[in-house]
Structure formats: structure tokens, C-alpha cells
C-alpha atoms as a PDB file:
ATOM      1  CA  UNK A   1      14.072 -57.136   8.413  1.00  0.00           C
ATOM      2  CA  UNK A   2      16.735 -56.515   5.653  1.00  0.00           C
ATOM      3  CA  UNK A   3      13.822 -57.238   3.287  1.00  0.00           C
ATOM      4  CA  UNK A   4      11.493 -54.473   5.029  1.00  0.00           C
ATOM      5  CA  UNK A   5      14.096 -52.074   4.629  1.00  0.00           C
ATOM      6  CA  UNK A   6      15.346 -52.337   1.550  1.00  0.00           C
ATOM      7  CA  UNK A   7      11.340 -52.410   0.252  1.00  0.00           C
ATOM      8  CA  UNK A   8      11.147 -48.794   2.300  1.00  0.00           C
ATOM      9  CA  UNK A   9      14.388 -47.589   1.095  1.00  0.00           C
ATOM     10  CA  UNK A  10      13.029 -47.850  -2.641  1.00  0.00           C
ATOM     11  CA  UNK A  11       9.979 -46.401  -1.511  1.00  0.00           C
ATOM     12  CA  UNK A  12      11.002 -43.310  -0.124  1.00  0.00           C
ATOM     13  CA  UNK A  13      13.061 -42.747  -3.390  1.00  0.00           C
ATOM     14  CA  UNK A  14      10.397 -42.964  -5.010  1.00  0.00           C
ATOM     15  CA  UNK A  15       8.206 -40.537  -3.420  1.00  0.00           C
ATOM     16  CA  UNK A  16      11.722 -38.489  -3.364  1.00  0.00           C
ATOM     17  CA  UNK A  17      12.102 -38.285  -6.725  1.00  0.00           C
ATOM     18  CA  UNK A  18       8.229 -37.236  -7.171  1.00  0.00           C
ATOM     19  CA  UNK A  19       8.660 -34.556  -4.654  1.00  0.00           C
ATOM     20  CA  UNK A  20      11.827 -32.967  -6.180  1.00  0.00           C
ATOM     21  CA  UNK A  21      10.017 -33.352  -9.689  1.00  0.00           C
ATOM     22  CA  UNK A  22       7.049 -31.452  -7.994  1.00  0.00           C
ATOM     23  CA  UNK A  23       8.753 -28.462  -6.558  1.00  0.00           C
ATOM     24  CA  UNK A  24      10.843 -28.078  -9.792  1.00  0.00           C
ATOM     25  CA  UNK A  25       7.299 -27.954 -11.487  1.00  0.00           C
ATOM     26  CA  UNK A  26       6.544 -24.606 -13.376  1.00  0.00           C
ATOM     27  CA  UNK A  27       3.110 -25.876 -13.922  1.00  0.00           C
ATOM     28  CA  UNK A  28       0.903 -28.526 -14.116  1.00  0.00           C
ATOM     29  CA  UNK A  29      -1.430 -30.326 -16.785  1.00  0.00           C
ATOM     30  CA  UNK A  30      -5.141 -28.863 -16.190  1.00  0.00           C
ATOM     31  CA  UNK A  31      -7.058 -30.720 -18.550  1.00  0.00           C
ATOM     32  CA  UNK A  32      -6.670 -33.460 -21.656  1.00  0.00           C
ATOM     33  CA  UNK A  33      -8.420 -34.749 -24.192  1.00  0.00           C
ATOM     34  CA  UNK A  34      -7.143 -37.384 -26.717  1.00  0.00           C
ATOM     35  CA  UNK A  35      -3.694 -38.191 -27.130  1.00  0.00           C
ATOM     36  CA  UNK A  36      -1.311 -36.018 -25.455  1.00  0.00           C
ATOM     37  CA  UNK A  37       2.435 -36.700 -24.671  1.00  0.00           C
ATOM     38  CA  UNK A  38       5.129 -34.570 -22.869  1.00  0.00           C
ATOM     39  CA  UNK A  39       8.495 -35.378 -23.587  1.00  0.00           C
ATOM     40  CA  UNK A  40      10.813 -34.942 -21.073  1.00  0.00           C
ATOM     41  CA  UNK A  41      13.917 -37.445 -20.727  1.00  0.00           C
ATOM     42  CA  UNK A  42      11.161 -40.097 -22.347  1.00  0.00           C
ATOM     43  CA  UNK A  43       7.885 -39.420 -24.278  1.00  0.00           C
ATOM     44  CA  UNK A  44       5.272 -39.778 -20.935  1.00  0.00           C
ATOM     45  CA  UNK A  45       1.378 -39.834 -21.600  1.00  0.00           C
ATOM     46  CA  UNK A  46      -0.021 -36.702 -20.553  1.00  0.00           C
ATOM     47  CA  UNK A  47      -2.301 -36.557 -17.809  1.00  0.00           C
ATOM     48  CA  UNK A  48      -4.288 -34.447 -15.392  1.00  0.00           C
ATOM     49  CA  UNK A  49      -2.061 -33.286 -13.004  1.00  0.00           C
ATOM     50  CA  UNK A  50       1.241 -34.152 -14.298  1.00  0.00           C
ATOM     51  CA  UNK A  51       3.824 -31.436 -13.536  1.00  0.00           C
ATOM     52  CA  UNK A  52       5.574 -29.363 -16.350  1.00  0.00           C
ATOM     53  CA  UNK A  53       9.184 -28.752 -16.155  1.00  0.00           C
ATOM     54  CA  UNK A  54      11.024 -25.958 -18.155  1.00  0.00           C
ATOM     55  CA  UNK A  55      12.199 -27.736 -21.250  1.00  0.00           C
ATOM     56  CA  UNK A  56       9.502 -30.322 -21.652  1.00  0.00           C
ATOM     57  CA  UNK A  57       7.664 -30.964 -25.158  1.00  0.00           C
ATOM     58  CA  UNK A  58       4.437 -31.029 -25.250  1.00  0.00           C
ATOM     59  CA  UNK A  59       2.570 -32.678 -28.830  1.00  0.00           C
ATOM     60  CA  UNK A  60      -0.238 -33.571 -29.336  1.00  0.00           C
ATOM     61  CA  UNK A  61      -2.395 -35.877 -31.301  1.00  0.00           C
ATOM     62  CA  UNK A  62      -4.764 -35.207 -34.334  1.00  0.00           C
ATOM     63  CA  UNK A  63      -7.527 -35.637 -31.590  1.00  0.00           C
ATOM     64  CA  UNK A  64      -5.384 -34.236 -29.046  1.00  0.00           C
ATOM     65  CA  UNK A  65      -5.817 -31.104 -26.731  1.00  0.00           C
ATOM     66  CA  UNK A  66      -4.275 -30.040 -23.390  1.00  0.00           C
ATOM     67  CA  UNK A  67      -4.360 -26.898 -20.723  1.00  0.00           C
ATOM     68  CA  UNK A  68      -1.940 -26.016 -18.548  1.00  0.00           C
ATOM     69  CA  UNK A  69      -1.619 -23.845 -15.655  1.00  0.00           C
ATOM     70  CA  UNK A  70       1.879 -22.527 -15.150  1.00  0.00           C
ATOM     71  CA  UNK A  71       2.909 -20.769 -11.201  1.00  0.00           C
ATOM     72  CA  UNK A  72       2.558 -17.283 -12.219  1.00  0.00           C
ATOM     73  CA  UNK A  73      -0.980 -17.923 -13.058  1.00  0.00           C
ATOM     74  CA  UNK A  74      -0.797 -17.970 -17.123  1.00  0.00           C
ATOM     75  CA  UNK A  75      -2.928 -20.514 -18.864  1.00  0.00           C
ATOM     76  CA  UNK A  76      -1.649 -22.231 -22.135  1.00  0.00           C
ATOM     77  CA  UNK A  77      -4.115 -24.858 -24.207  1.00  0.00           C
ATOM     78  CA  UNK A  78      -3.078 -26.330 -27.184  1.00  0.00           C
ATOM     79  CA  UNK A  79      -5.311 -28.075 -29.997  1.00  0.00           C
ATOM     80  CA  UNK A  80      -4.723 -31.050 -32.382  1.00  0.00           C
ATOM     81  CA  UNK A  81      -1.599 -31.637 -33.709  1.00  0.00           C
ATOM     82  CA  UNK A  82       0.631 -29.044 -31.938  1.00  0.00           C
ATOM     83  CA  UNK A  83       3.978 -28.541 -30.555  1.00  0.00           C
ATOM     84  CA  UNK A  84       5.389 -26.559 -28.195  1.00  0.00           C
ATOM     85  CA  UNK A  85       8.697 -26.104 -26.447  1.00  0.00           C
ATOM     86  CA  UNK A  86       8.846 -24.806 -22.947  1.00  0.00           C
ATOM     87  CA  UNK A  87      12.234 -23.207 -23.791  1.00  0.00           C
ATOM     88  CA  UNK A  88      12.480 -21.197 -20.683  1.00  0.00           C
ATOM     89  CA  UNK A  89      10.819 -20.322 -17.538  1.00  0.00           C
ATOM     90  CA  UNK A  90      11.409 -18.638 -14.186  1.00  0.00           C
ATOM     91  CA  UNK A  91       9.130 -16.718 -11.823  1.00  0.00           C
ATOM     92  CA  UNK A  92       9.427 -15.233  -8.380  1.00  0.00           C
ATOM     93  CA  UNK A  93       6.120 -15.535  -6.684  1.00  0.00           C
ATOM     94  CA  UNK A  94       7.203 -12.650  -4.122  1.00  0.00           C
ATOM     95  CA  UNK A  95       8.373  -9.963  -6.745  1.00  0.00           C
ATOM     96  CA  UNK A  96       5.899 -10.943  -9.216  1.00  0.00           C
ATOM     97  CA  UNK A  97       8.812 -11.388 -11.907  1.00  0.00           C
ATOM     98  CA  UNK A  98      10.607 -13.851 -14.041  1.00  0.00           C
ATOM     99  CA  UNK A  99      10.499 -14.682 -17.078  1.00  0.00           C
ATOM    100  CA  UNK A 100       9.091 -17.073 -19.847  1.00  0.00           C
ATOM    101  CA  UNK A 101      10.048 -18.400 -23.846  1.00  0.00           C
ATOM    102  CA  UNK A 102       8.151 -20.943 -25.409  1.00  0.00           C
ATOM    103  CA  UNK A 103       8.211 -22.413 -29.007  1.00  0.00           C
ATOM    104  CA  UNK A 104       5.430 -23.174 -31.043  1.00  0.00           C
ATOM    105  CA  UNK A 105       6.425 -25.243 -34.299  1.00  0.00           C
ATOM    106  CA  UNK A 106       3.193 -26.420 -34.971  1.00  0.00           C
ATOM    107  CA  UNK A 107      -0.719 -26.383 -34.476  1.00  0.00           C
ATOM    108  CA  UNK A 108      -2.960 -23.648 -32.333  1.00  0.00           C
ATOM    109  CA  UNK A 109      -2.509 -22.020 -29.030  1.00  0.00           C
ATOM    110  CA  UNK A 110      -4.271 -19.833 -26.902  1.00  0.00           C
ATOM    111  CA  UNK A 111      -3.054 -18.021 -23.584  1.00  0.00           C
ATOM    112  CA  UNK A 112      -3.871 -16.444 -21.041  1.00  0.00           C
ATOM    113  CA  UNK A 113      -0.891 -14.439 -19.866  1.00  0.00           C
ATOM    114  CA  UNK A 114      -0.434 -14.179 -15.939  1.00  0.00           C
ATOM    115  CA  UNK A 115       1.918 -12.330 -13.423  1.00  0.00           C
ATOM    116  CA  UNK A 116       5.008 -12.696 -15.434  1.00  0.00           C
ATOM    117  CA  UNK A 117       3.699 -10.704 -18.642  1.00  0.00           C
ATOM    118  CA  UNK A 118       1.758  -8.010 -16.404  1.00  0.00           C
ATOM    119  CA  UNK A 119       4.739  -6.931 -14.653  1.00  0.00           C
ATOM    120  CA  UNK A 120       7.281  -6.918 -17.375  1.00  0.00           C
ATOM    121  CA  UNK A 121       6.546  -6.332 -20.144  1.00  0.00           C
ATOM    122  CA  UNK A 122       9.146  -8.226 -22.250  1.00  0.00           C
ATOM    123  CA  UNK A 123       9.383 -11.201 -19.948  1.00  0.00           C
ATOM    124  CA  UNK A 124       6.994 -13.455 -21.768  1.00  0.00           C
ATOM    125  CA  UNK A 125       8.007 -14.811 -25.529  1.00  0.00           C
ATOM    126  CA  UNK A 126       6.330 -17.443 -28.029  1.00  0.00           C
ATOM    127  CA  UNK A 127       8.505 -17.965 -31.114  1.00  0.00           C
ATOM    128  CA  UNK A 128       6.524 -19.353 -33.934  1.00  0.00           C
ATOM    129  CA  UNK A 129       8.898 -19.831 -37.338  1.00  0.00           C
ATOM    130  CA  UNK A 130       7.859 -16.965 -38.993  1.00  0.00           C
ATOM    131  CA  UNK A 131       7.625 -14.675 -36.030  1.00  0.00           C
ATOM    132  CA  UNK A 132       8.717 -13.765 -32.185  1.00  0.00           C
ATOM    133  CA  UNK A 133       5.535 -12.531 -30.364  1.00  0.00           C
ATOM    134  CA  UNK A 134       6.128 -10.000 -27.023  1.00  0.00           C
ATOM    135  CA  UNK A 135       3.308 -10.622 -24.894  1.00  0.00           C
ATOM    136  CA  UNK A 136       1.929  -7.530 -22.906  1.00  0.00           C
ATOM    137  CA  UNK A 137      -0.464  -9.256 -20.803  1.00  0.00           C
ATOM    138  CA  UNK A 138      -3.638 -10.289 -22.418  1.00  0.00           C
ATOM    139  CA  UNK A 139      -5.327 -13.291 -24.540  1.00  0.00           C
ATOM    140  CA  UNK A 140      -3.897 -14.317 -27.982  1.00  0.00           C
ATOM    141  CA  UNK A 141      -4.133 -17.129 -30.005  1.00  0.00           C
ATOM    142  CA  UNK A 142      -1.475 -18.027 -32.174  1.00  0.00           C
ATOM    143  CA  UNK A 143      -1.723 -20.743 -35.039  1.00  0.00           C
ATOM    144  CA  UNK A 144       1.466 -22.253 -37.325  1.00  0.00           C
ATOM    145  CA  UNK A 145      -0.024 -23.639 -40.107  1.00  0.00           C
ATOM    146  CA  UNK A 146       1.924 -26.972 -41.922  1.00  0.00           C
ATOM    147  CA  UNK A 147       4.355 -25.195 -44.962  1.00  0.00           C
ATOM    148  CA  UNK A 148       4.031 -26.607 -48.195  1.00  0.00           C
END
């Protein structure tokens, strides 16, 4: 009996812990191809479905490439050897606002801007290192090339 519980006592802290990291989510891996690794409080292999949490790293590989979806609806993908900093993120699904920072040091993305850019429109920032971009609620594609 002491054996049963303590075996459903871990259990339930597990699935715990992977529902509070779900409903902190701000988004959620959409697709992946090659290597791919979101760092968080340890480098984790990227994979379909795994949440994305304001602050998390996301590299990838020199075959790599990954989408994301984030709440508000916005759509990030990233090509080969990129990096990119979730710096910030909020969003209020019933007002339609919040607001969102990310940090691209290296490599190609593209986006897809969703509720949080439409309604404001200064809420939505990607800082490259030779320029801030405002989004206003369209498609861009941003690439840093390697300084030499």
C-alpha cells in the first residue's frame, strides 16, 4: 500500500508539473526538421508539440528548422543555424492585447504576426543587432547574417 502510494504520489507530480508547464505555455512547437533545441533551465530536443515559455532559446542546427504557433495566433519559423530569444510575451485572449519582444542573434526568420501586432501597433518587437523592427501586423522575414 505505502508502495502504491508513493508510486501515485510521483505520478501526479509529474503530470502536475506538465500541466502548470502547459498553461504557462505562450505557444507551442508546430513543426521540426533536423536538429532543433530549446533551452529553457536545460538544452531540451525540440519536438512537435512541446510548449514555449517566455524566455526560452530556441537554436537550431545547420540542418535545423522549426515553426511555432504562439496564443495570439502569430506564427514564427526559423531556418538553419538560428537563434532566437523569446525575451517577452503576454497576451489577453479577451482584449485582444499584450505584448511581445523577441531576439534574433542569428540565422532567418519569417512571421506571421497575429492578434497582438493587429491591435497595437507597437506591441510586437524583434531586435536583430543592427536593428529594432516594430511590427504592424503583416509577414516579414528577417535574416542576421554571421559578422566578419
Amino acid at each position: 500500500m505505502t508502495r502504491w502510494f508513493a508510486g501515485a504520489l510521483v505520478a501526479a507530480l509529474v503530470i502536475g508539473a506538465g500541466a502548470a508547464e502547459a498553461a504557462d505555455a505562450i505557444g507551442h512547437v508546430k513543426t521540426i526538421q533536423g536538429a532543433v533545441t530549446v533551452q529553457r533551465d536545460a538544452a531540451l530536443p525540440a519536438s512537435v508539440g512541446l510548449p514555449i515559455m517566455a524566455e526560452d532559446v530556441i537554436e537550431t542546427g545547420p540542418d535545423g528548422s522549426v515553426g511555432i504557433t504562439f496564443t495570439d495566433g502569430s506564427t514564427m519559423a526559423l531556418g538553419p543555424d538560428s537563434r532566437l530569444v523569446v525575451s517577452e510575451y503576454s497576451f489577453d485572449s479577451a482584449a485582444f492585447t499584450g505584448d511581445f519582444a523577441a531576439e534574433l542573434s542569428a540565422g532567418t526568420l519569417v512571421v506571421d504576426a497575429g492578434d497582438i501586432a493587429r491591435t497595437a501597433p507597437d506591441a510586437m518587437r524583434i531586435t536583430t543587432p543592427d536593428a529594432v523592427l516594430g511590427v504592424r501586423g503583416t509577414v516579414f522575414a528577417v535574416k542576421v547574417e554571421p559578422r566578419s
